[in-house]
N, C-alpha and C. Protein backbone atom coordinates (compact mmCIF):
# COMPACT_ATOMS: atom_id res chain seq x y z
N UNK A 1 31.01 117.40 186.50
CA UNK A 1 30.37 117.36 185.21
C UNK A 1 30.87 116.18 184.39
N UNK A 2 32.09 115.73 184.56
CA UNK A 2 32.59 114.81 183.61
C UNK A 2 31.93 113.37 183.97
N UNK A 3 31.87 113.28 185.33
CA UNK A 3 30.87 111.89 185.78
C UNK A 3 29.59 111.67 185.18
N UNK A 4 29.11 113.51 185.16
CA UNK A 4 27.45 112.78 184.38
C UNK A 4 27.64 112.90 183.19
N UNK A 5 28.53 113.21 182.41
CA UNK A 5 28.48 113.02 181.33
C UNK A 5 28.85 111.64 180.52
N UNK A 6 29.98 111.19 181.71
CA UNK A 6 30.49 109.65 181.41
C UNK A 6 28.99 108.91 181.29
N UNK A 7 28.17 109.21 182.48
CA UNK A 7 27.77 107.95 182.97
C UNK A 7 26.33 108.01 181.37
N UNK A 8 26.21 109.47 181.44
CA UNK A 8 24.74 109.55 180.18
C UNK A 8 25.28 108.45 178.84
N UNK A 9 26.72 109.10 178.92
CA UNK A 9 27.19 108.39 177.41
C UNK A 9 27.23 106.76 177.78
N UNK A 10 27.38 106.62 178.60
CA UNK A 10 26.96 105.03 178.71
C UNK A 10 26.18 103.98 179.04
N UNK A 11 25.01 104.79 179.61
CA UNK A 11 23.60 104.01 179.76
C UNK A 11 22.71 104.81 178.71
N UNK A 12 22.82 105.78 177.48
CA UNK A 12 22.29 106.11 176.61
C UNK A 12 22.34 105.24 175.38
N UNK A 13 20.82 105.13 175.00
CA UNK A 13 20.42 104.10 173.81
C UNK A 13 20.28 104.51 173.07
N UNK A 14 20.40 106.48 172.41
CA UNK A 14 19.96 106.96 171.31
C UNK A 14 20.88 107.56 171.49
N UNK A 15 21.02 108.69 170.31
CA UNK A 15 22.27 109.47 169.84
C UNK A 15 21.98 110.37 171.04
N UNK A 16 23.60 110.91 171.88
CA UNK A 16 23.85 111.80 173.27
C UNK A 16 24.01 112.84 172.41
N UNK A 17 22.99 113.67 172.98
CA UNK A 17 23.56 114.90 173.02
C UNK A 17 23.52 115.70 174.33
N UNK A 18 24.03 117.17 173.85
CA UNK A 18 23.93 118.23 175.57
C UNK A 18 22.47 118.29 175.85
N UNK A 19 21.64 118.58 174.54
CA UNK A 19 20.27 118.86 174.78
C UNK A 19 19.53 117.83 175.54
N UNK A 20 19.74 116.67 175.25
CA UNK A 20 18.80 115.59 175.52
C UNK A 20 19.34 115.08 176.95
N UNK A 21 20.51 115.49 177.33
CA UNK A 21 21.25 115.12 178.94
C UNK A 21 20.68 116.70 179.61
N UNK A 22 20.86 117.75 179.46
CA UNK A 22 19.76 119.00 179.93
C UNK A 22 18.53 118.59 180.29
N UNK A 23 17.68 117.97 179.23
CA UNK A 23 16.54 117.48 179.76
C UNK A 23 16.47 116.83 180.87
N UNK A 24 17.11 115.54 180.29
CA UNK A 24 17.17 114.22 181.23
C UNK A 24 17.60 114.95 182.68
N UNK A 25 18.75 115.46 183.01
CA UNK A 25 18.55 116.53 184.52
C UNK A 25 17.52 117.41 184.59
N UNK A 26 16.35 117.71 184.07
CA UNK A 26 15.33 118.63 184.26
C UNK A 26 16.22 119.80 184.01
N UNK A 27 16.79 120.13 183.03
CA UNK A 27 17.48 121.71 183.22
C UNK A 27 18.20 122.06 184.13
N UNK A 28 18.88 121.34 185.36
CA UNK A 28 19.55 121.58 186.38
C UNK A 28 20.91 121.99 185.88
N UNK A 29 21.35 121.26 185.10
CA UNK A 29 22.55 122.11 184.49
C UNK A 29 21.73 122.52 182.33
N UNK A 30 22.44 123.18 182.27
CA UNK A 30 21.96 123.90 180.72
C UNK A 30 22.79 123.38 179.79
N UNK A 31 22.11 123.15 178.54
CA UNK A 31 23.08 122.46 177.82
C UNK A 31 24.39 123.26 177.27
N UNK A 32 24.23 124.71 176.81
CA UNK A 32 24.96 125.59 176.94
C UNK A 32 26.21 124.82 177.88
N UNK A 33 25.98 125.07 179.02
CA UNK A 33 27.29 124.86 179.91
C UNK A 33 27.58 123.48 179.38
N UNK A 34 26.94 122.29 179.45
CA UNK A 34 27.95 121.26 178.69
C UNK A 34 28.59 121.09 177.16
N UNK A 35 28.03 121.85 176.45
CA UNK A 35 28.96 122.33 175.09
C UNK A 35 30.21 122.75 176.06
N UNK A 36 30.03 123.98 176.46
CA UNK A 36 31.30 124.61 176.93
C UNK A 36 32.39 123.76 177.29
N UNK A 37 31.59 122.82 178.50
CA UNK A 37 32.57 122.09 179.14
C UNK A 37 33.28 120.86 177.90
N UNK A 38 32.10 120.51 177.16
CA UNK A 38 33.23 119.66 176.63
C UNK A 38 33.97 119.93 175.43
N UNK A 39 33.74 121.52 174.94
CA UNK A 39 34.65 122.19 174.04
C UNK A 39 36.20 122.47 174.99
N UNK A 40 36.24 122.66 176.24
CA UNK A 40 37.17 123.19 177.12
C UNK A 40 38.71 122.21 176.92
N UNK A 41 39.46 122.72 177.50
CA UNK A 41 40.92 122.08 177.59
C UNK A 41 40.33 120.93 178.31
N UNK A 42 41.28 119.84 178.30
CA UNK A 42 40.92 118.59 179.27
C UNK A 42 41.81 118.82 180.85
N UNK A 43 42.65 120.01 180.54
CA UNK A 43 42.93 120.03 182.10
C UNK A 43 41.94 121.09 183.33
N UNK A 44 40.45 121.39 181.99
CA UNK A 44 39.91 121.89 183.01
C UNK A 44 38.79 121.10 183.23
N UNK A 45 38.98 119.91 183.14
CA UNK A 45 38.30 118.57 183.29
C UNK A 45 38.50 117.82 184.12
N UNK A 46 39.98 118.07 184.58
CA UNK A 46 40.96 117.36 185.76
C UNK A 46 40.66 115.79 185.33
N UNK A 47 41.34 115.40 184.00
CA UNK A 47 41.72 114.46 183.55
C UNK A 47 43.01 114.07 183.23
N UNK A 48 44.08 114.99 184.30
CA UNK A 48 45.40 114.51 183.73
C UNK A 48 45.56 113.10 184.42
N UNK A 49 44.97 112.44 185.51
CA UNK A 49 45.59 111.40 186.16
C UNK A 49 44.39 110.52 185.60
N UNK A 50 43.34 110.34 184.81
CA UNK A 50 42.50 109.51 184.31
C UNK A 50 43.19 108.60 183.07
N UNK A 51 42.38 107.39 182.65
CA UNK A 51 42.91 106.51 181.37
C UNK A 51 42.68 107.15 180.19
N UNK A 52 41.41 108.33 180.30
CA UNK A 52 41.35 108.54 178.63
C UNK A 52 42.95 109.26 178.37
N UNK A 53 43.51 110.57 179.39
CA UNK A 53 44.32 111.39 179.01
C UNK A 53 45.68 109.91 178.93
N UNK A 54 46.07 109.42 179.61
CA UNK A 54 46.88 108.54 179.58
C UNK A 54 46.53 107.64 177.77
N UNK A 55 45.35 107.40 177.75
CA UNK A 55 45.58 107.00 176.03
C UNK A 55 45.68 108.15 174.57
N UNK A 56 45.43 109.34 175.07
CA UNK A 56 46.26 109.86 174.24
C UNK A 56 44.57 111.10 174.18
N UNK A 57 43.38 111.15 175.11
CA UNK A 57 42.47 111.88 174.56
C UNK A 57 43.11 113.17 175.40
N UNK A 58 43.76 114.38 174.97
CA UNK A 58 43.97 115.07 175.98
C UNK A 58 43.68 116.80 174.71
């Protein structure tokens, strides 16, 4: 989940949201579940060995 979310937030030209990345997958994942995920701890993101947690997003 964290890949498509990287990748929406960075080839997106209008304001990201969960809703509009839901779409953009045809509903394959629900936006529901990406709130969740990105309300969640970042170690259930498995970002302890990534650069954001190393700059301080943890």
């Amino acid at each position: 989940m964290l890949d498509i979310h990287t990748d929406y937030l960075i080839c997106s030209f209008r304001q990201a949201s969960a809703t509009r990345l839901a779409r953009l997958l045809d509903h394959e994942i629900a936006h529901d579940s990406v709130t969740r995920f990105l309300s969640s701890e970042p170690s259930n993101k498995m970002m302890a060995g990534s650069a954001w947690y190393a700059l301080g997003f943890r």
